[in-house]
Protein backbone atom coordinates (compact mmCIF):
# COMPACT_ATOMS: atom_id res chain seq x y z
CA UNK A 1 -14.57 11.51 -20.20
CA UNK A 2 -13.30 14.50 -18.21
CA UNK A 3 -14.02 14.62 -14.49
CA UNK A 4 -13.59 17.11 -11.58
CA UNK A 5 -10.43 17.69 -9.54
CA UNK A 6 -12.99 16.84 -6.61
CA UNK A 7 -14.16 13.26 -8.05
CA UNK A 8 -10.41 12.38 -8.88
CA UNK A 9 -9.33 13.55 -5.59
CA UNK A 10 -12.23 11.28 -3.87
CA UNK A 11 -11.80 8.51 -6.21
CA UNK A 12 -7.75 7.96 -5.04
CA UNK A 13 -8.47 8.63 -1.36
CA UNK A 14 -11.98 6.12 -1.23
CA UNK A 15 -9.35 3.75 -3.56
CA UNK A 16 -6.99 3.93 -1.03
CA UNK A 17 -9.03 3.84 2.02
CA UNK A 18 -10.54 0.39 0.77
CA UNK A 19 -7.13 -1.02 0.73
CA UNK A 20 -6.30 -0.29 4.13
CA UNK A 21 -10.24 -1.55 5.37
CA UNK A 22 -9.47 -4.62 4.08
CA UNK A 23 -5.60 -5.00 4.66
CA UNK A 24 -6.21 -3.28 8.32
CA UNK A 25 -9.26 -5.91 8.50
CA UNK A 26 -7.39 -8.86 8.13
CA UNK A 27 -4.60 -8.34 10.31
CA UNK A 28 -6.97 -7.16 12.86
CA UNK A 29 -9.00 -10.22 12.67
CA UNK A 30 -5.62 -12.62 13.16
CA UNK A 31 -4.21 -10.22 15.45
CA UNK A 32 -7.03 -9.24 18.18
CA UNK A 33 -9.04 -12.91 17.82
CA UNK A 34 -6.41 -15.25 16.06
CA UNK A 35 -8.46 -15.92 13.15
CA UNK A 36 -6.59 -17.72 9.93
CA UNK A 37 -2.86 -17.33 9.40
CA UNK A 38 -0.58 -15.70 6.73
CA UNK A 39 -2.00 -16.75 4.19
CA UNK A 40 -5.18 -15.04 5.23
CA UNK A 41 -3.51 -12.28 5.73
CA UNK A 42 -2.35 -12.17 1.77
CA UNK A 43 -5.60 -12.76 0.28
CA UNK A 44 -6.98 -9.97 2.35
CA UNK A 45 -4.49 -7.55 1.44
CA UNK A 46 -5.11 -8.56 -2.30
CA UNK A 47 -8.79 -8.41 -2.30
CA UNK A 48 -8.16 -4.68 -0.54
CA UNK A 49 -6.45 -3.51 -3.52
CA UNK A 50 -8.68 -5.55 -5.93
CA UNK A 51 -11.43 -3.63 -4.15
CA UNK A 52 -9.66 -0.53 -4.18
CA UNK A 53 -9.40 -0.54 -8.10
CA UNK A 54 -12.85 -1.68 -8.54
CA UNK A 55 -13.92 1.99 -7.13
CA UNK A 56 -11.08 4.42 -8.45
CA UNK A 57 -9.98 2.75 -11.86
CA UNK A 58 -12.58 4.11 -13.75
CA UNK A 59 -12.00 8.22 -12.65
CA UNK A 60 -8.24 8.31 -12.04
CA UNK A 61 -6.31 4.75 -13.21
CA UNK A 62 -5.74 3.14 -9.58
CA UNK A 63 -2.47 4.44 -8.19
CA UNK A 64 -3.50 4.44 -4.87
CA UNK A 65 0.15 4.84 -4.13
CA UNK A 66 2.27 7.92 -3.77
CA UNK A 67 4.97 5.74 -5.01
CA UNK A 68 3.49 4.40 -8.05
CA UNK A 69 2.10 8.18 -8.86
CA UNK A 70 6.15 9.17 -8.32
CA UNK A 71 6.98 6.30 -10.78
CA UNK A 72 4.51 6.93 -13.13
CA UNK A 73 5.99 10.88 -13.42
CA UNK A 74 9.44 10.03 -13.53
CA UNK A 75 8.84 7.86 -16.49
CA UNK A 76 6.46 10.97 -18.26
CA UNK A 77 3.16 8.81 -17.94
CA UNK A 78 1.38 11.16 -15.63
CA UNK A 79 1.45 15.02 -15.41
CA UNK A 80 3.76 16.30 -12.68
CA UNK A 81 1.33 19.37 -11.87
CA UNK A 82 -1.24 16.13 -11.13
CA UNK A 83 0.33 14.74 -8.43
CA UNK A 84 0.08 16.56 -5.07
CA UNK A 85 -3.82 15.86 -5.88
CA UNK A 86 -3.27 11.89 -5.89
CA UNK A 87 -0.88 11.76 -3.33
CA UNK A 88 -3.03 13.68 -0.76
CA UNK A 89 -5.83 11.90 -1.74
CA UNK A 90 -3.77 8.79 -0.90
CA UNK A 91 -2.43 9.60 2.55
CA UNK A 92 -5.71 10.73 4.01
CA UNK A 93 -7.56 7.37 2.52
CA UNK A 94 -4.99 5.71 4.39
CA UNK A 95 -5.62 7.35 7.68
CA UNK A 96 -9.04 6.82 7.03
CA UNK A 97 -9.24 3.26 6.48
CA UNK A 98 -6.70 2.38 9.04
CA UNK A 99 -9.13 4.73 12.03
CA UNK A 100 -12.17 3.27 10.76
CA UNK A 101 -10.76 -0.19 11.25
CA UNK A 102 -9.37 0.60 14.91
CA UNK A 103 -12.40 2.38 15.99
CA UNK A 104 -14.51 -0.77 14.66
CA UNK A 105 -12.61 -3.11 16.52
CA UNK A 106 -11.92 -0.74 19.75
CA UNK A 107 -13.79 -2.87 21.82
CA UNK A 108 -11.33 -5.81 21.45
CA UNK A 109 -8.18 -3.86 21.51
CA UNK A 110 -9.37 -2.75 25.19
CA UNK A 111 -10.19 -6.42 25.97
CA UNK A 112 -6.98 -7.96 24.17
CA UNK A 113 -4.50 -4.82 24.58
CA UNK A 114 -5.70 -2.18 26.72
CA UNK A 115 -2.73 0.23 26.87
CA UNK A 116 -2.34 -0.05 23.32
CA UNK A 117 1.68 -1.68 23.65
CA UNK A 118 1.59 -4.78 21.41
CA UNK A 119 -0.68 -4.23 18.53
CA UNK A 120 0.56 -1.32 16.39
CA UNK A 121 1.49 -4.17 14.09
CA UNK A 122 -1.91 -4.57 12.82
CA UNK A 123 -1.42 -1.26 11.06
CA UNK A 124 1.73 -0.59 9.85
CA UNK A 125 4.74 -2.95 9.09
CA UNK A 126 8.09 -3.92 10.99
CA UNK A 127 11.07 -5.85 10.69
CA UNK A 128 12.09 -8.68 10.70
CA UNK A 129 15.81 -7.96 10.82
CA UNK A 130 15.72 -5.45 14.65
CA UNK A 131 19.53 -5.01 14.49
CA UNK A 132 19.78 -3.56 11.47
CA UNK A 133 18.31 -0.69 9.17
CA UNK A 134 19.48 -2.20 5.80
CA UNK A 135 17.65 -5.61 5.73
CA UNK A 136 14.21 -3.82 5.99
CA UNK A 137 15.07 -0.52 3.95
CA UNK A 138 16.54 -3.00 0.39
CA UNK A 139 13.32 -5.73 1.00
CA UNK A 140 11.21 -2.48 0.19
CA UNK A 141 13.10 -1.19 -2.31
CA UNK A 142 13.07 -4.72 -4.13
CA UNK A 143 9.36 -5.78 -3.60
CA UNK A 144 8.23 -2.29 -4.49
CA UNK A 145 10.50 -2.17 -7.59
CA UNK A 146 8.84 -5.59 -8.51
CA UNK A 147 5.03 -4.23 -8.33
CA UNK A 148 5.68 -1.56 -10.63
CA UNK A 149 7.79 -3.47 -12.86
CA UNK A 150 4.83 -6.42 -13.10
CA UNK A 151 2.24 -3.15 -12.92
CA UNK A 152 3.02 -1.82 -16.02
CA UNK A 153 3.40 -5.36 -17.76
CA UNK A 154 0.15 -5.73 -16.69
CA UNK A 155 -1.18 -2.69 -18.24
CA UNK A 156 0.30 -3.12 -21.33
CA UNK A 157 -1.08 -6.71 -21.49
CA UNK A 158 -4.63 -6.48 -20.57
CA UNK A 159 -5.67 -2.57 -21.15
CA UNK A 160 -3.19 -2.14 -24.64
CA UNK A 161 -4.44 -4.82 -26.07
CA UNK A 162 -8.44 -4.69 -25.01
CA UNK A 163 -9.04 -6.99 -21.61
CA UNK A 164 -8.64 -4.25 -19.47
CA UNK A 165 -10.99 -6.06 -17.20
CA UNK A 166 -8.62 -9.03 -16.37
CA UNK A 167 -5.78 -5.93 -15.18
CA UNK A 168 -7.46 -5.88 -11.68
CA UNK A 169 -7.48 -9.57 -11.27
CA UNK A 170 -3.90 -9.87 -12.34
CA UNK A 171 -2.57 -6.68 -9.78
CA UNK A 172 -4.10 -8.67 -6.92
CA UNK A 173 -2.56 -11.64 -7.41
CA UNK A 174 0.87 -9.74 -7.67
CA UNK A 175 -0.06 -8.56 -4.13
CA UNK A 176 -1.20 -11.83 -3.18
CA UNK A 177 2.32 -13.46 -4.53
CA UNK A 178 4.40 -10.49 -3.33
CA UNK A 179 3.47 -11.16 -0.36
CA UNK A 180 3.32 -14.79 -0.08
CA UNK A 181 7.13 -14.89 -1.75
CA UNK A 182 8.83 -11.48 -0.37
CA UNK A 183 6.54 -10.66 2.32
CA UNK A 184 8.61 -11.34 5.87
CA UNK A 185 11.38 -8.90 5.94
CA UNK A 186 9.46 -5.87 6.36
CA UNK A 187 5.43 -6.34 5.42
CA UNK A 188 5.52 -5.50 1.78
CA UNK A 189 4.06 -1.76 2.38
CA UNK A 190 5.29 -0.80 -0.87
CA UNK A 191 3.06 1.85 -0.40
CA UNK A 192 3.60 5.44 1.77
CA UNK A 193 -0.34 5.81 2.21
CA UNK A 194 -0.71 2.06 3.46
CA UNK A 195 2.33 2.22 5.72
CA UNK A 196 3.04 6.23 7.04
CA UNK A 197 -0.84 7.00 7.15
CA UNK A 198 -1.94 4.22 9.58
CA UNK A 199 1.61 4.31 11.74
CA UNK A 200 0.69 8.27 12.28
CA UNK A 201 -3.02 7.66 13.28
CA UNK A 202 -1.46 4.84 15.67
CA UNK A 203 1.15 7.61 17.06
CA UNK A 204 -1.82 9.64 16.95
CA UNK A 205 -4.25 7.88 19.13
CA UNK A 206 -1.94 6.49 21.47
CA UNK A 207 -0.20 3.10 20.63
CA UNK A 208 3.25 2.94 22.23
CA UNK A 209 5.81 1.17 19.98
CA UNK A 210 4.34 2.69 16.50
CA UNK A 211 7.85 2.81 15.33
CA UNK A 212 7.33 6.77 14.21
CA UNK A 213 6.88 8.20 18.02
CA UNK A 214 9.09 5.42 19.92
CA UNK A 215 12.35 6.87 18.95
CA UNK A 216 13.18 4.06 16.08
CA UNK A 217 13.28 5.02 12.69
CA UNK A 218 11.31 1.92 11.65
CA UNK A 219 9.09 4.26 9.41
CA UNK A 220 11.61 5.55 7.04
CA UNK A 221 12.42 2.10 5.93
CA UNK A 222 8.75 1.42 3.95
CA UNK A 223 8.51 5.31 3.00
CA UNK A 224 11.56 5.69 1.16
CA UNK A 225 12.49 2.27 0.45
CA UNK A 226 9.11 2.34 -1.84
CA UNK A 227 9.41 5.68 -3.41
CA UNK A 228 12.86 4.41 -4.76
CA UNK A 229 11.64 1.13 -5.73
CA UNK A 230 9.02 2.11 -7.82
CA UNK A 231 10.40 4.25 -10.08
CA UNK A 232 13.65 1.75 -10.22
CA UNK A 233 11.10 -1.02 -11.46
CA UNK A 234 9.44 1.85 -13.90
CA UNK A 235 12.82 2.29 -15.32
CA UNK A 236 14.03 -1.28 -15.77
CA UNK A 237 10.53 -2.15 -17.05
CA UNK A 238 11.35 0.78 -19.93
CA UNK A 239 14.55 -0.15 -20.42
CA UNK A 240 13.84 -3.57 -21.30
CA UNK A 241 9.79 -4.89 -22.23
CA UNK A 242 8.50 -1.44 -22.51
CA UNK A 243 6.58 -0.95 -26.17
CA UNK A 244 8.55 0.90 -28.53
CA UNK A 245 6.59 3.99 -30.31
């Protein structure tokens, strides 16, 4: 079935958005009332993009990542001409879902951090490693080459061979596991829209520290580190398990 450049477009960015509701969410909810723990923390971001799927997969795939649609058009899976469309519809869903979390939740942030110093960590991710841009920058490029490396085994496991259904399951667990096993160096953002979109509404409304505004170049490190990792793990995933026409 064909659809519209409009339901595609809304499809990635309400895909996207959910991610960040429920990633945001959770982080929020340790953060602002110290509610559950990490592990918390990695189920919610899992059932974000399990969510997330559940409402794009159907009109556009799922990327719901500027760095997976990069991936998939290195490796000639998606159309080139395609992919301002996604990606714009990715960035905004991310501002979205990150300002609809803060604004829900604005009454604690007054209580718990009125001038908006300590908390830009419930959006966007940080280091572990302060002394050093490296540590941060390969973590991305490593987790992020992972998810799109396990991605596409997943699709070529469940959709190729007809239990398609299970493939949104099995891409939230790899968040859950990324994230449990890789996910202290730098946050696992993987991800431009669920990173860069919520640290610029931050910078935006006001939180000091965003690492964006504050003079650091924290931001850089999930932005780029992800849009090289992705396509690495597209490329090692072709050059080695990839089916053979």
């Amino acid at each position: 079935m064909q659809y519209s450049k409009k339901q595609e477009f809304m499809a990635e960015m309400i895909g996207t958005m959910f991610i960040l509701l429920f990633g945001n969410g959770v982080n929020a909810m340790f953060t602002l009332f110290n509610l559950g723990g990490y592990t918390n923390i990695t189920f919610g971001w899992g059932l974000g993009v399990f969510l997330g799927i559940l409402v794009s997969n159907r009109i556009t795939g799922a990327h719901l990542n500027p760095a997976v649609t990069l991936a998939l058009v290195v490796t000639k899976r998606f159309p080139l001409h395609k992919a301002p469309l996604f990606i714009g519809a990715q960035m905004l869903g991310g501002f979205l879902g990150a300002a609809t979390v803060y604004f829900f939740y604005q009454a604690q942030f007054q209580q718990f951090d009125p001038n908006l110093e300590h908390t830009a960590g419930i959006f966007s991710t940080f280091p572990a490693i302060t002394t050093s841009f490296m540590p941060g920058f390969m973590a991305e490029i490593i987790a992020t080459a992972i998810l799109m490396f396990a991605i596409l085994a997943i699709v070529e496991n469940f959709v190729n061979d007809k239990a398609g259904f299970l493939a949104p399951f099995a891409v939230s667990a790899l968040i859950v596991g990324i994230g449990m096993s890789f996910g202290a160096m730098h946050g696992y953002a993987m991800n431009p829209a669920r990173d860069f979109s919520p640290r610029l509404f931050t910078a935006l409304i006001g939180f000091k520290n965003n690492g964006l505004t504050d003079g650091s170049f924290i931001w850089a490190a999930p932005v780029f580190g992800s849009l090289i990792g992705a396509p690495l793990g597209a490329l090692l995933f072709d050059l080695t398990l990839a089916k053979r026409k």
